[in-house]
ModelCIF file with pLDDT and N, C-alpha, C, O atoms, coordinates in Angstrom:
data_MODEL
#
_entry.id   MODEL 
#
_entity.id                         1 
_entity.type                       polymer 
_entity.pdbx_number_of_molecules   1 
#
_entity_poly.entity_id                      1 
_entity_poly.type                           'polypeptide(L)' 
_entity_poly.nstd_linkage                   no 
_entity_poly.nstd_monomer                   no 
_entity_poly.pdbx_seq_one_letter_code       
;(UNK)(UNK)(UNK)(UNK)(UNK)(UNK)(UNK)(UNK)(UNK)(UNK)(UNK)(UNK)(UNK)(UNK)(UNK)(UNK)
(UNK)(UNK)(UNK)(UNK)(UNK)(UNK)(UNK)(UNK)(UNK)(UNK)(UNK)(UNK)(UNK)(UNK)(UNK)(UNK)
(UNK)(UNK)(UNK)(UNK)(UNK)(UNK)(UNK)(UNK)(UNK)(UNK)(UNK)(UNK)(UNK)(UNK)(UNK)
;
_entity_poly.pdbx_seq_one_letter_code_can   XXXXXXXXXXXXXXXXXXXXXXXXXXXXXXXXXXXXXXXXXXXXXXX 
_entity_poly.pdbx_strand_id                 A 
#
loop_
_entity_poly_seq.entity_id 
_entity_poly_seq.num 
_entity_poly_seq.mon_id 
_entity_poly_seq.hetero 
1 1  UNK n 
1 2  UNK n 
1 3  UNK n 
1 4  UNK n 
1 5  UNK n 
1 6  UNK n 
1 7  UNK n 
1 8  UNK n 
1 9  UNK n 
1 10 UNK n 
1 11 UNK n 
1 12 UNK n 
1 13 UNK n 
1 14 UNK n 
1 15 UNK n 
1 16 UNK n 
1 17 UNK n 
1 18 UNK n 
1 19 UNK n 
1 20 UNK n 
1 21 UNK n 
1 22 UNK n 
1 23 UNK n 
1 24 UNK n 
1 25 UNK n 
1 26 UNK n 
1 27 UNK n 
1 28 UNK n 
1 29 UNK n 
1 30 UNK n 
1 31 UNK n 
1 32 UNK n 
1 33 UNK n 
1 34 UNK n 
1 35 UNK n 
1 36 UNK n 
1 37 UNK n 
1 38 UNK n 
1 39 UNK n 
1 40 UNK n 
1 41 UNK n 
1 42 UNK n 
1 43 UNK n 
1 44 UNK n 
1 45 UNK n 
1 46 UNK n 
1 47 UNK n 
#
_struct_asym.id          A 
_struct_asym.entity_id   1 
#
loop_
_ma_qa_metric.id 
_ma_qa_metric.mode 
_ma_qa_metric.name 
_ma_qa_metric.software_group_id 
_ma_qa_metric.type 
1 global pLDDT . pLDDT 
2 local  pLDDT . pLDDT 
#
_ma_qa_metric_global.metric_id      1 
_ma_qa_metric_global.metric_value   96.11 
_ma_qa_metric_global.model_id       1 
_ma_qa_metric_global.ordinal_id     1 
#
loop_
_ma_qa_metric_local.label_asym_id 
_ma_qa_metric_local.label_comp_id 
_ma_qa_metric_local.label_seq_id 
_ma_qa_metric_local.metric_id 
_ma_qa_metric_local.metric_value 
_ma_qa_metric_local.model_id 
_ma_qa_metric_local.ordinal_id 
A UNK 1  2 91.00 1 1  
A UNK 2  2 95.00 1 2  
A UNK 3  2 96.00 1 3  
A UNK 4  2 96.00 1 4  
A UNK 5  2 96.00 1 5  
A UNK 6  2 97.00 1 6  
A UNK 7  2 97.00 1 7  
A UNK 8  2 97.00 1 8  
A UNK 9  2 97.00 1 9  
A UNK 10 2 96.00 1 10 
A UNK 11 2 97.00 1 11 
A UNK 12 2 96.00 1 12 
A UNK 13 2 95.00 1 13 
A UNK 14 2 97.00 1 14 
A UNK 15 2 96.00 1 15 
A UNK 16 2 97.00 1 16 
A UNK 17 2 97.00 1 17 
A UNK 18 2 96.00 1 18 
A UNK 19 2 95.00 1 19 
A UNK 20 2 97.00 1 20 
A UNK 21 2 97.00 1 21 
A UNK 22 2 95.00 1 22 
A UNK 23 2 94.00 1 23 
A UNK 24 2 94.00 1 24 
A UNK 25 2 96.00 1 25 
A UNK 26 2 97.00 1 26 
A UNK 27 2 98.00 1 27 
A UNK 28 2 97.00 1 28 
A UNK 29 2 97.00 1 29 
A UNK 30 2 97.00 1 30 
A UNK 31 2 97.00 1 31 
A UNK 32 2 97.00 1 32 
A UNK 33 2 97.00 1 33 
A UNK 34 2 97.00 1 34 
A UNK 35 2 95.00 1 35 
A UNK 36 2 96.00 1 36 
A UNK 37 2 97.00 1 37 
A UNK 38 2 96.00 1 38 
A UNK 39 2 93.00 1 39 
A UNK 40 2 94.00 1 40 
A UNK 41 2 95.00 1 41 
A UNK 42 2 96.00 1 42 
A UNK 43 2 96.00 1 43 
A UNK 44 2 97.00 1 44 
A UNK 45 2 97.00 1 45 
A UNK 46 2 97.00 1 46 
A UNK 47 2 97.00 1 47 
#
loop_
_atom_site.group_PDB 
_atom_site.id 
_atom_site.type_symbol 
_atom_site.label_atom_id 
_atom_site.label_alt_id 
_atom_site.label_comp_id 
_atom_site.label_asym_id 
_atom_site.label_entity_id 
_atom_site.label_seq_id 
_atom_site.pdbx_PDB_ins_code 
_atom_site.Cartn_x 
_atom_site.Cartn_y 
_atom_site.Cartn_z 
_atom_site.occupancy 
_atom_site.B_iso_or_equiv 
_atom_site.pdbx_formal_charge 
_atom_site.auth_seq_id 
_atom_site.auth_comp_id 
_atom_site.auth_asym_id 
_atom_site.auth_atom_id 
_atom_site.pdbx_PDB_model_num 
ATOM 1   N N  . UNK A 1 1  ? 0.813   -1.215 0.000   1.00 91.00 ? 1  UNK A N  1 
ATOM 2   C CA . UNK A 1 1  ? 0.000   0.000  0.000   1.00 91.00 ? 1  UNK A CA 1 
ATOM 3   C C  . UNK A 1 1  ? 0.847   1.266  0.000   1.00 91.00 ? 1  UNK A C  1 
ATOM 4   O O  . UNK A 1 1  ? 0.202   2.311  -0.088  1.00 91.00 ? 1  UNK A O  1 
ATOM 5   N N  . UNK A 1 2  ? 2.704   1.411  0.115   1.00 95.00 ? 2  UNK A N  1 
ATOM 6   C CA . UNK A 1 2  ? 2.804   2.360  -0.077  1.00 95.00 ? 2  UNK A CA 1 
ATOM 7   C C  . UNK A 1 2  ? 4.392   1.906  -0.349  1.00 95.00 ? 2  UNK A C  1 
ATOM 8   O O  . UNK A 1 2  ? 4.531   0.862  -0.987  1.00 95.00 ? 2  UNK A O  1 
ATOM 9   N N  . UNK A 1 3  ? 5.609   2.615  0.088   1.00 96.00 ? 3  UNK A N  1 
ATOM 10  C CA . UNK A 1 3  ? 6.883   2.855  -0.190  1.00 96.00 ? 3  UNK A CA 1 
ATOM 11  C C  . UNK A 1 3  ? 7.569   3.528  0.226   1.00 96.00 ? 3  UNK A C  1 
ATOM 12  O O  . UNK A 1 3  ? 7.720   4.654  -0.246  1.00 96.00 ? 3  UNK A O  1 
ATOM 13  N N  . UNK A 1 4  ? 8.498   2.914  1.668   1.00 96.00 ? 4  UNK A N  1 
ATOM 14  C CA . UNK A 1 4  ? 9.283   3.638  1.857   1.00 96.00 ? 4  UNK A CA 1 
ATOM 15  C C  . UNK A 1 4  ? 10.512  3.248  2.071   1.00 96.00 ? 4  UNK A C  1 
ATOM 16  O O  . UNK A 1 4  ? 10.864  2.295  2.767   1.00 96.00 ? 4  UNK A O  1 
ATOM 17  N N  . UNK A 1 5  ? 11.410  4.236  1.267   1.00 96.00 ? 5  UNK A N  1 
ATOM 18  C CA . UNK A 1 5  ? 13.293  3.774  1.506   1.00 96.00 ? 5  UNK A CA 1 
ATOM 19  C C  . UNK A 1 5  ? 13.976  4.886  2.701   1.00 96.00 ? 5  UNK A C  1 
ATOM 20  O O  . UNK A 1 5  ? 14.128  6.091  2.504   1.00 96.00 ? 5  UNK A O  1 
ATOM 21  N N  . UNK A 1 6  ? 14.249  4.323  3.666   1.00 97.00 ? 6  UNK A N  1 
ATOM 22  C CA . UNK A 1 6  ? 14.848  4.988  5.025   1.00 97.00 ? 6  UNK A CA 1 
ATOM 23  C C  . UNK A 1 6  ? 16.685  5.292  4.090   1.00 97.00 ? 6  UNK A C  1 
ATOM 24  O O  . UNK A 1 6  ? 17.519  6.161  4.346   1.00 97.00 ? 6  UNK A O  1 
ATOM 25  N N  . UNK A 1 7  ? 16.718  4.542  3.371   1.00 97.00 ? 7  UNK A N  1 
ATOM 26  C CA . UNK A 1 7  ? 18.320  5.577  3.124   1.00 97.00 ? 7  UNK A CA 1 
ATOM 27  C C  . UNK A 1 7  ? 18.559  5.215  1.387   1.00 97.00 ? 7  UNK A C  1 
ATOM 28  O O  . UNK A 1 7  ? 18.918  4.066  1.128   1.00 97.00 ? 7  UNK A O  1 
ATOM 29  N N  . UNK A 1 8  ? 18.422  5.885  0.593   1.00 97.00 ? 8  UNK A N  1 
ATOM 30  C CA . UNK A 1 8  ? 18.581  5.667  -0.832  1.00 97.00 ? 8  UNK A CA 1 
ATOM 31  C C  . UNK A 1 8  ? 19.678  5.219  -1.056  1.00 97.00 ? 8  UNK A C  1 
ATOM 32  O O  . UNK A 1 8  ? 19.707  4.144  -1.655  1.00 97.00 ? 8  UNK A O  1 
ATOM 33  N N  . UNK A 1 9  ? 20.910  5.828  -0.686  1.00 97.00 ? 9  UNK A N  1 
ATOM 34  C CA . UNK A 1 9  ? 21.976  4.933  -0.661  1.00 97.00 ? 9  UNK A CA 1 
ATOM 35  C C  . UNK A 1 9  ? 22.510  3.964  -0.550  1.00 97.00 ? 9  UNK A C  1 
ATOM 36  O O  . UNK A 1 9  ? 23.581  3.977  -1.157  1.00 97.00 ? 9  UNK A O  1 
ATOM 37  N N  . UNK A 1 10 ? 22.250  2.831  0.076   1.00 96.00 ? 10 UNK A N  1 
ATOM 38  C CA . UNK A 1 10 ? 21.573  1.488  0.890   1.00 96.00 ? 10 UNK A CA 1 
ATOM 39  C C  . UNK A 1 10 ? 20.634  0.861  -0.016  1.00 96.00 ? 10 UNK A C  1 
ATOM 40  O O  . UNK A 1 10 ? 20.679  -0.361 -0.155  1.00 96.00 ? 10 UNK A O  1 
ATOM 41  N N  . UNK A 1 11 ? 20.123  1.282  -0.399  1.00 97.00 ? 11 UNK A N  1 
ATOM 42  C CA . UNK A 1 11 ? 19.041  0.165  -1.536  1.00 97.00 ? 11 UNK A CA 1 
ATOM 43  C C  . UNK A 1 11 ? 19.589  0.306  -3.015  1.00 97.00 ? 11 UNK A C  1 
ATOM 44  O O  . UNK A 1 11 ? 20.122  1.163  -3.719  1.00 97.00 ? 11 UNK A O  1 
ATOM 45  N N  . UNK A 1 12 ? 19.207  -0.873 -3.088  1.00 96.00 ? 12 UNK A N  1 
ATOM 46  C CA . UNK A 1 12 ? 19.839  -1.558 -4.466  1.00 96.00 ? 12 UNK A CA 1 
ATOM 47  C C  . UNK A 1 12 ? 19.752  -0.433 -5.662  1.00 96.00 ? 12 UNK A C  1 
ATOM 48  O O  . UNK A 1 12 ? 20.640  0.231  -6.197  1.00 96.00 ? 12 UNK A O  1 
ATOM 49  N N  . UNK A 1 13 ? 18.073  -0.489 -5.905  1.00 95.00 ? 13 UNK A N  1 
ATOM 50  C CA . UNK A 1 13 ? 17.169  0.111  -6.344  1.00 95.00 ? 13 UNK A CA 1 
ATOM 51  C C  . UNK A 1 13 ? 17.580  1.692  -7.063  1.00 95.00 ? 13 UNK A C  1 
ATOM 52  O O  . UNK A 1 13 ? 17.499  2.128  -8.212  1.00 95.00 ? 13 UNK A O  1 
ATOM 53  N N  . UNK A 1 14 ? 18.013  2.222  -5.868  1.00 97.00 ? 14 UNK A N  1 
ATOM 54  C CA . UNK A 1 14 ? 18.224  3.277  -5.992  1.00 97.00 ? 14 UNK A CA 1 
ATOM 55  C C  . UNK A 1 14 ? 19.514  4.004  -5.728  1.00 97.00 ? 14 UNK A C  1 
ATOM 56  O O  . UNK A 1 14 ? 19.651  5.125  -6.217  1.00 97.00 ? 14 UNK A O  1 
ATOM 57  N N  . UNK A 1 15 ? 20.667  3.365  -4.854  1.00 96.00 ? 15 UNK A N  1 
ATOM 58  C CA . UNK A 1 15 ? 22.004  3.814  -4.636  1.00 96.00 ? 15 UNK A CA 1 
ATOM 59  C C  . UNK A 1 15 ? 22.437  4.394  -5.867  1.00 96.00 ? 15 UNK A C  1 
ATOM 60  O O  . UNK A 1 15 ? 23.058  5.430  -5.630  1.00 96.00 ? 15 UNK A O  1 
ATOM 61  N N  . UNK A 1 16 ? 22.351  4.112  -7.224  1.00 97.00 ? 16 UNK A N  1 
ATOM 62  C CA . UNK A 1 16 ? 22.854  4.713  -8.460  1.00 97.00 ? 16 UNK A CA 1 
ATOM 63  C C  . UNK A 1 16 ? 21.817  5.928  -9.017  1.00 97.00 ? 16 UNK A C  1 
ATOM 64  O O  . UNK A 1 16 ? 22.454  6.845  -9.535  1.00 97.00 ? 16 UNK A O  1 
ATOM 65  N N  . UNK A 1 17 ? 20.728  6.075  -9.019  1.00 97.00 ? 17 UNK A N  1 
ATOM 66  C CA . UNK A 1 17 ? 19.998  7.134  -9.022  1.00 97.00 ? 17 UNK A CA 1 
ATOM 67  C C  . UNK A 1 17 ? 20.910  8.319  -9.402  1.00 97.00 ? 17 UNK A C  1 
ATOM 68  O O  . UNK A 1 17 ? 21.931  8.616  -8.782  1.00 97.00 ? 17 UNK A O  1 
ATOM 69  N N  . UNK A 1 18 ? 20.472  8.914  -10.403 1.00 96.00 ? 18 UNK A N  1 
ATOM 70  C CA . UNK A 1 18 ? 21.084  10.549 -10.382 1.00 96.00 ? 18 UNK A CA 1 
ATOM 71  C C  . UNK A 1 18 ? 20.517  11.725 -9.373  1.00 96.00 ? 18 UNK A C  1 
ATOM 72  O O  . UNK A 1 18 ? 21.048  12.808 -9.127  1.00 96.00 ? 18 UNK A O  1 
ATOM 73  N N  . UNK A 1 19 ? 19.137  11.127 -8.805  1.00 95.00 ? 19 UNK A N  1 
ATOM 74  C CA . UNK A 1 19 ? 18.088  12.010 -7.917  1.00 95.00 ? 19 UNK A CA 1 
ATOM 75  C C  . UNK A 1 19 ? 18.731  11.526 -6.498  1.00 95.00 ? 19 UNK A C  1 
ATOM 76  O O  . UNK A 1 19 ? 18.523  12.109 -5.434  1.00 95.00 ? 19 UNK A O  1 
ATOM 77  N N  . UNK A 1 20 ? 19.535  10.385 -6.649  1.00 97.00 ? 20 UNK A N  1 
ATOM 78  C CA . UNK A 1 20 ? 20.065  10.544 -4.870  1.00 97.00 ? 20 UNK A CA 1 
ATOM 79  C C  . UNK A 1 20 ? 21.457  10.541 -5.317  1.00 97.00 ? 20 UNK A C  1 
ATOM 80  O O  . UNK A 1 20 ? 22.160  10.886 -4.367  1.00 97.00 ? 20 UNK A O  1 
ATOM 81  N N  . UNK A 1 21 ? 22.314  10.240 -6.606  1.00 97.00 ? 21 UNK A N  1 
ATOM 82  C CA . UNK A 1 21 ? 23.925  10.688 -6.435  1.00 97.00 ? 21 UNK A CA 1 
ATOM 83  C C  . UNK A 1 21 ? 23.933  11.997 -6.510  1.00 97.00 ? 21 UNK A C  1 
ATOM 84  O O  . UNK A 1 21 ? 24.828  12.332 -5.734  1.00 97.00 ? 21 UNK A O  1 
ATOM 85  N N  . UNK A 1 22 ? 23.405  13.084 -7.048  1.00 95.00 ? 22 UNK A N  1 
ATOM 86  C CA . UNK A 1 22 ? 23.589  14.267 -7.296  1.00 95.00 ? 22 UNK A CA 1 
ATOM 87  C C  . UNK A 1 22 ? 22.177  15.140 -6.535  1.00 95.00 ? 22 UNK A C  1 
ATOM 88  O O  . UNK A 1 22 ? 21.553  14.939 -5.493  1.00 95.00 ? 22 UNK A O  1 
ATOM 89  N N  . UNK A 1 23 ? 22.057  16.192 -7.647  1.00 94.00 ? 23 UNK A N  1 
ATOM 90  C CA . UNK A 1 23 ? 20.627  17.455 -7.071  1.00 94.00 ? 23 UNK A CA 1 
ATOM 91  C C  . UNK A 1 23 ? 19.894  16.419 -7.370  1.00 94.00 ? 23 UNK A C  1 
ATOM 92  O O  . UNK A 1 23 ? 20.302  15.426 -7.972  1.00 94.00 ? 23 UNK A O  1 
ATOM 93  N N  . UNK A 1 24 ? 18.273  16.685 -6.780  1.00 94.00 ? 24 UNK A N  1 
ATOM 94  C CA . UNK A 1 24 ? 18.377  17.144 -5.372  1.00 94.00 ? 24 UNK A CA 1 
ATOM 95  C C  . UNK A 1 24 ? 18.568  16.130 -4.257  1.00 94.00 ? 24 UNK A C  1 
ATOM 96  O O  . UNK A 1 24 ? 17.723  16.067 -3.364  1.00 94.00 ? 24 UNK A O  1 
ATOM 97  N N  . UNK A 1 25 ? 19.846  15.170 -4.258  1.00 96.00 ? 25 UNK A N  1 
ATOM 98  C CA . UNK A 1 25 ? 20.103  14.587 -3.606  1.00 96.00 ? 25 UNK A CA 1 
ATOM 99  C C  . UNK A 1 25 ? 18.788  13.715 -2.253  1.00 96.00 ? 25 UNK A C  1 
ATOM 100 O O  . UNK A 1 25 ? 18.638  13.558 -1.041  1.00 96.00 ? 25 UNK A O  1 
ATOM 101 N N  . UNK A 1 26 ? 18.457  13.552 -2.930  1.00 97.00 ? 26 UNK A N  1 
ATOM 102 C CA . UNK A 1 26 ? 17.138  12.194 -2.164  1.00 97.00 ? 26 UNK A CA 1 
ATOM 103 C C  . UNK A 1 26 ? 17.791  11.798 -1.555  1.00 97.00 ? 26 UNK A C  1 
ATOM 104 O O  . UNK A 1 26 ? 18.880  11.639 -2.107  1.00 97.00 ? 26 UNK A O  1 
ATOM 105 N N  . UNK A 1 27 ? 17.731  11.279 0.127   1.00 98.00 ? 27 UNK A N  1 
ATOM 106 C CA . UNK A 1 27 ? 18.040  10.469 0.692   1.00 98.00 ? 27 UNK A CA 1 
ATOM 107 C C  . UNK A 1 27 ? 17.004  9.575  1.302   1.00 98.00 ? 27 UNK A C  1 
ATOM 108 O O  . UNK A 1 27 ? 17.381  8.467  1.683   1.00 98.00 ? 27 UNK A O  1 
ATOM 109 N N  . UNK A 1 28 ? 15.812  9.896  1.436   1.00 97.00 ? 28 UNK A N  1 
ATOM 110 C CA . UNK A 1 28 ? 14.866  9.341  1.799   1.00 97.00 ? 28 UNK A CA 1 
ATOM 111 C C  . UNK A 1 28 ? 13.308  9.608  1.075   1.00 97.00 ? 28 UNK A C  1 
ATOM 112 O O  . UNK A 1 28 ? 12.893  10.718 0.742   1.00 97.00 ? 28 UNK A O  1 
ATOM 113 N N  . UNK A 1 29 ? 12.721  8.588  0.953   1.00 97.00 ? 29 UNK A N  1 
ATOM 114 C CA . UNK A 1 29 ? 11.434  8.336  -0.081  1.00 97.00 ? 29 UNK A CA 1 
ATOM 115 C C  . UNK A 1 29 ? 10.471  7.865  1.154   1.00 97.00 ? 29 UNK A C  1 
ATOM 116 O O  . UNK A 1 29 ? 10.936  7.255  2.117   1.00 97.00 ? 29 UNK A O  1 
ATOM 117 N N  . UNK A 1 30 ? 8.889   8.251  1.022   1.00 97.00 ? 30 UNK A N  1 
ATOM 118 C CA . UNK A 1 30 ? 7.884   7.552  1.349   1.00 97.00 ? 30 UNK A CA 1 
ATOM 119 C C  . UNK A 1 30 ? 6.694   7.880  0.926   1.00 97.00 ? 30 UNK A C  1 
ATOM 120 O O  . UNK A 1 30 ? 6.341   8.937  1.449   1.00 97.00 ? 30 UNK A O  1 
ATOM 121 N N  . UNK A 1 31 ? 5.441   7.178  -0.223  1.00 97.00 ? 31 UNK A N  1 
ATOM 122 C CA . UNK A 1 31 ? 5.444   7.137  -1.205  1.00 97.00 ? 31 UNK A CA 1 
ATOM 123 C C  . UNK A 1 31 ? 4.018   6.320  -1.118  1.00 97.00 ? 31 UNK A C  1 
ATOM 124 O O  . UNK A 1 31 ? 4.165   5.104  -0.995  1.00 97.00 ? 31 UNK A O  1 
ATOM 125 N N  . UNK A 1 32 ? 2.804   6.744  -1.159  1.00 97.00 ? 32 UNK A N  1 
ATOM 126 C CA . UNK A 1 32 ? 1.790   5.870  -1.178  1.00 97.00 ? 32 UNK A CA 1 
ATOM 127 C C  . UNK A 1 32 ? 0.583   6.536  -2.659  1.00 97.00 ? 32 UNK A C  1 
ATOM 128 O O  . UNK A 1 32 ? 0.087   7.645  -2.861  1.00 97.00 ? 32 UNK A O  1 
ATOM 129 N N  . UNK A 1 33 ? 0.504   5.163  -3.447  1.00 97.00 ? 33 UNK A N  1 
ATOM 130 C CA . UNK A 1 33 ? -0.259  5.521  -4.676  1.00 97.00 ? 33 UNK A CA 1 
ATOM 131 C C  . UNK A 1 33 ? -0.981  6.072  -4.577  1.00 97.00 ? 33 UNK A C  1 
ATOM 132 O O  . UNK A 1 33 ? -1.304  6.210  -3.397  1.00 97.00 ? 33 UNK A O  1 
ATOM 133 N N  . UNK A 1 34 ? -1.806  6.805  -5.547  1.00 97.00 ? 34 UNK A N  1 
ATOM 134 C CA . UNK A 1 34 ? -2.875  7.792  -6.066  1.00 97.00 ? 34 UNK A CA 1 
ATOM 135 C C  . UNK A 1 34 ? -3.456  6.447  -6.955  1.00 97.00 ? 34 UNK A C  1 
ATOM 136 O O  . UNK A 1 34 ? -2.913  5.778  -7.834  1.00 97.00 ? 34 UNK A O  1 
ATOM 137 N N  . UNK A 1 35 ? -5.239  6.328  -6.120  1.00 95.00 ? 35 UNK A N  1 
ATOM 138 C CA . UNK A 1 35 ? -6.003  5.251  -7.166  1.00 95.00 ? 35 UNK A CA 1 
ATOM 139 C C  . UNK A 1 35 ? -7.017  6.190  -7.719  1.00 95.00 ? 35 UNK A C  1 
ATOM 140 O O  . UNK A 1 35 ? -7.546  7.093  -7.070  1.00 95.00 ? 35 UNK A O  1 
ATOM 141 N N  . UNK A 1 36 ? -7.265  5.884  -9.070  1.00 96.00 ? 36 UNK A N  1 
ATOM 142 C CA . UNK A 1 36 ? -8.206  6.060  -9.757  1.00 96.00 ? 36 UNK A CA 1 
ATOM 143 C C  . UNK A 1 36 ? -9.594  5.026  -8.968  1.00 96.00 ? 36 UNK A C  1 
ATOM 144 O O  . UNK A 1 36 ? -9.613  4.072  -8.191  1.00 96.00 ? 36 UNK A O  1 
ATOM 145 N N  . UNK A 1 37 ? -10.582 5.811  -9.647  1.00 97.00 ? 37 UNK A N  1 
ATOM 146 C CA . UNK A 1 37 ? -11.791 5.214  -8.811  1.00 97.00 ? 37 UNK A CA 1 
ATOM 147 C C  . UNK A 1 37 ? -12.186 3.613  -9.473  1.00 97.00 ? 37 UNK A C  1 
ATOM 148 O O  . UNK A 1 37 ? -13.198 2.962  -9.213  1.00 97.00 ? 37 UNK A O  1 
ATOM 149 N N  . UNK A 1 38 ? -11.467 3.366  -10.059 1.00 96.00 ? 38 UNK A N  1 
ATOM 150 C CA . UNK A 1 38 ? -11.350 1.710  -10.752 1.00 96.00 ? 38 UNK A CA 1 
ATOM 151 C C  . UNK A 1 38 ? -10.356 0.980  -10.079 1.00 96.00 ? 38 UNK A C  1 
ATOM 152 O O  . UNK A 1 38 ? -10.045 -0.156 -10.439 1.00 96.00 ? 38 UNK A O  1 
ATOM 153 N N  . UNK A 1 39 ? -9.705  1.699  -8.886  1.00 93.00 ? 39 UNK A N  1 
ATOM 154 C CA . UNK A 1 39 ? -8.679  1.144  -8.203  1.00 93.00 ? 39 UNK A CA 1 
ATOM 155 C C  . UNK A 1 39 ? -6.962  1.052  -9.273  1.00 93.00 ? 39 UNK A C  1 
ATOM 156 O O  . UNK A 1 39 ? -5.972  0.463  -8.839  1.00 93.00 ? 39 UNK A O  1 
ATOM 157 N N  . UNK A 1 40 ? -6.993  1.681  -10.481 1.00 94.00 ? 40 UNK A N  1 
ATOM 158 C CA . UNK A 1 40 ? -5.346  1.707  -11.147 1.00 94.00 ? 40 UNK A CA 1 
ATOM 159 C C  . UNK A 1 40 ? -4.843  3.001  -10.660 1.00 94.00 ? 40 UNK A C  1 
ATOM 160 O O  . UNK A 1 40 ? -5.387  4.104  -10.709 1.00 94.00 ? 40 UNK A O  1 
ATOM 161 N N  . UNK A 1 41 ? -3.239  2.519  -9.988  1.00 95.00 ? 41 UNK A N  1 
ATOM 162 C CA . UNK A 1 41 ? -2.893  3.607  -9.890  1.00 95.00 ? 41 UNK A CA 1 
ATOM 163 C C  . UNK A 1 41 ? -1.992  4.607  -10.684 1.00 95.00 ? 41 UNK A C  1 
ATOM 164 O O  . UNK A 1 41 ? -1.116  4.194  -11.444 1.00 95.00 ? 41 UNK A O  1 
ATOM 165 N N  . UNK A 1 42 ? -2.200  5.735  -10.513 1.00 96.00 ? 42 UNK A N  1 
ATOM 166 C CA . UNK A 1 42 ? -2.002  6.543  -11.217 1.00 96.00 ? 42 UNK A CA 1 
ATOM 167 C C  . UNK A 1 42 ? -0.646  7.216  -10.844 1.00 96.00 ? 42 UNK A C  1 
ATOM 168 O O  . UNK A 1 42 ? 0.170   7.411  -11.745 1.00 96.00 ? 42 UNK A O  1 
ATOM 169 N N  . UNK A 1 43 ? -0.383  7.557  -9.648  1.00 96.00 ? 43 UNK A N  1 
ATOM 170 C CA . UNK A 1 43 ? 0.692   8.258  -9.073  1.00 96.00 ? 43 UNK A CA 1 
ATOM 171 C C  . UNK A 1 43 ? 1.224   8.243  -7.888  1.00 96.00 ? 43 UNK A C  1 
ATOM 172 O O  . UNK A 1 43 ? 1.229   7.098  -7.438  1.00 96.00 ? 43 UNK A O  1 
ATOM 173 N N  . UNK A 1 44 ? 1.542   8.786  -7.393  1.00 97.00 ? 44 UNK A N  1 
ATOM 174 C CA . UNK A 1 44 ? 1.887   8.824  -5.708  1.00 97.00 ? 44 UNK A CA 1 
ATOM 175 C C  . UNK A 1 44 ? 1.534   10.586 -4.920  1.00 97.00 ? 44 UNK A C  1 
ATOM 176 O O  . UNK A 1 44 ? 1.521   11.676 -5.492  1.00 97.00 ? 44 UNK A O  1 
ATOM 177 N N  . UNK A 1 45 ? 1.307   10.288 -3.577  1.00 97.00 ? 45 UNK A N  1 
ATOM 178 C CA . UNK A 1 45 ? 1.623   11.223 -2.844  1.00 97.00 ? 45 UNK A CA 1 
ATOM 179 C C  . UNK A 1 45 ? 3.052   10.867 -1.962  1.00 97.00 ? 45 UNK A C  1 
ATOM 180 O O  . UNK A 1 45 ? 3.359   10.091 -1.057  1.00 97.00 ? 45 UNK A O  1 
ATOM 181 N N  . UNK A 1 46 ? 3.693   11.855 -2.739  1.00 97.00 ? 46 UNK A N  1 
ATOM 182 C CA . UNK A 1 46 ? 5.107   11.121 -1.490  1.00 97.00 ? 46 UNK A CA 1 
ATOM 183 C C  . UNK A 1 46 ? 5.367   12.107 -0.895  1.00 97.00 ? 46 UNK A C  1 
ATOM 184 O O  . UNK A 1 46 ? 4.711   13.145 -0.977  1.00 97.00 ? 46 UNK A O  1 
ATOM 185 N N  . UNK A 1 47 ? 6.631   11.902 -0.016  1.00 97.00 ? 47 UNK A N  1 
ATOM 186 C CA . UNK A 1 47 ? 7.812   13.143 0.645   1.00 97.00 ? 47 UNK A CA 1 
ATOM 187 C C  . UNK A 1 47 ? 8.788   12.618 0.471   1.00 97.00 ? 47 UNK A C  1 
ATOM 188 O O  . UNK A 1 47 ? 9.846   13.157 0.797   1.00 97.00 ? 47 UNK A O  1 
#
C-alpha cells in the first residue's frame, strides 16, 4: 500500500539514481499511490 526507503543509498534500487547521487540529492522516499476510482494507480503522494 505504499513505499518507503529509510536511506537511498543502501538500496539496491536506488544507490545509483542521479536524484540521490547528485541534485536534489534524495536520501529518503515515502510514497503511497494515487487510485483512480477503478482502483489503477495513477501516481503517488510522497515526501
Amino acid at each position: 500500500d505504499f513505499l518507503i526507503v529509510p536511506d537511498t543509498t543502501k538500496d539496491p534500487r536506488f544507490n545509483e539514481n542521479p536524484l540521490v547521487t547528485g541534485p536534489p540529492d534524495i536520501k529518503f522516499y515515502a510514497g503511497v499511490p494515487l487510485l483512480s476510482p477503478e482502483g489503477y494507480k495513477l501516481g503517488t503522494l510522497c515526501v
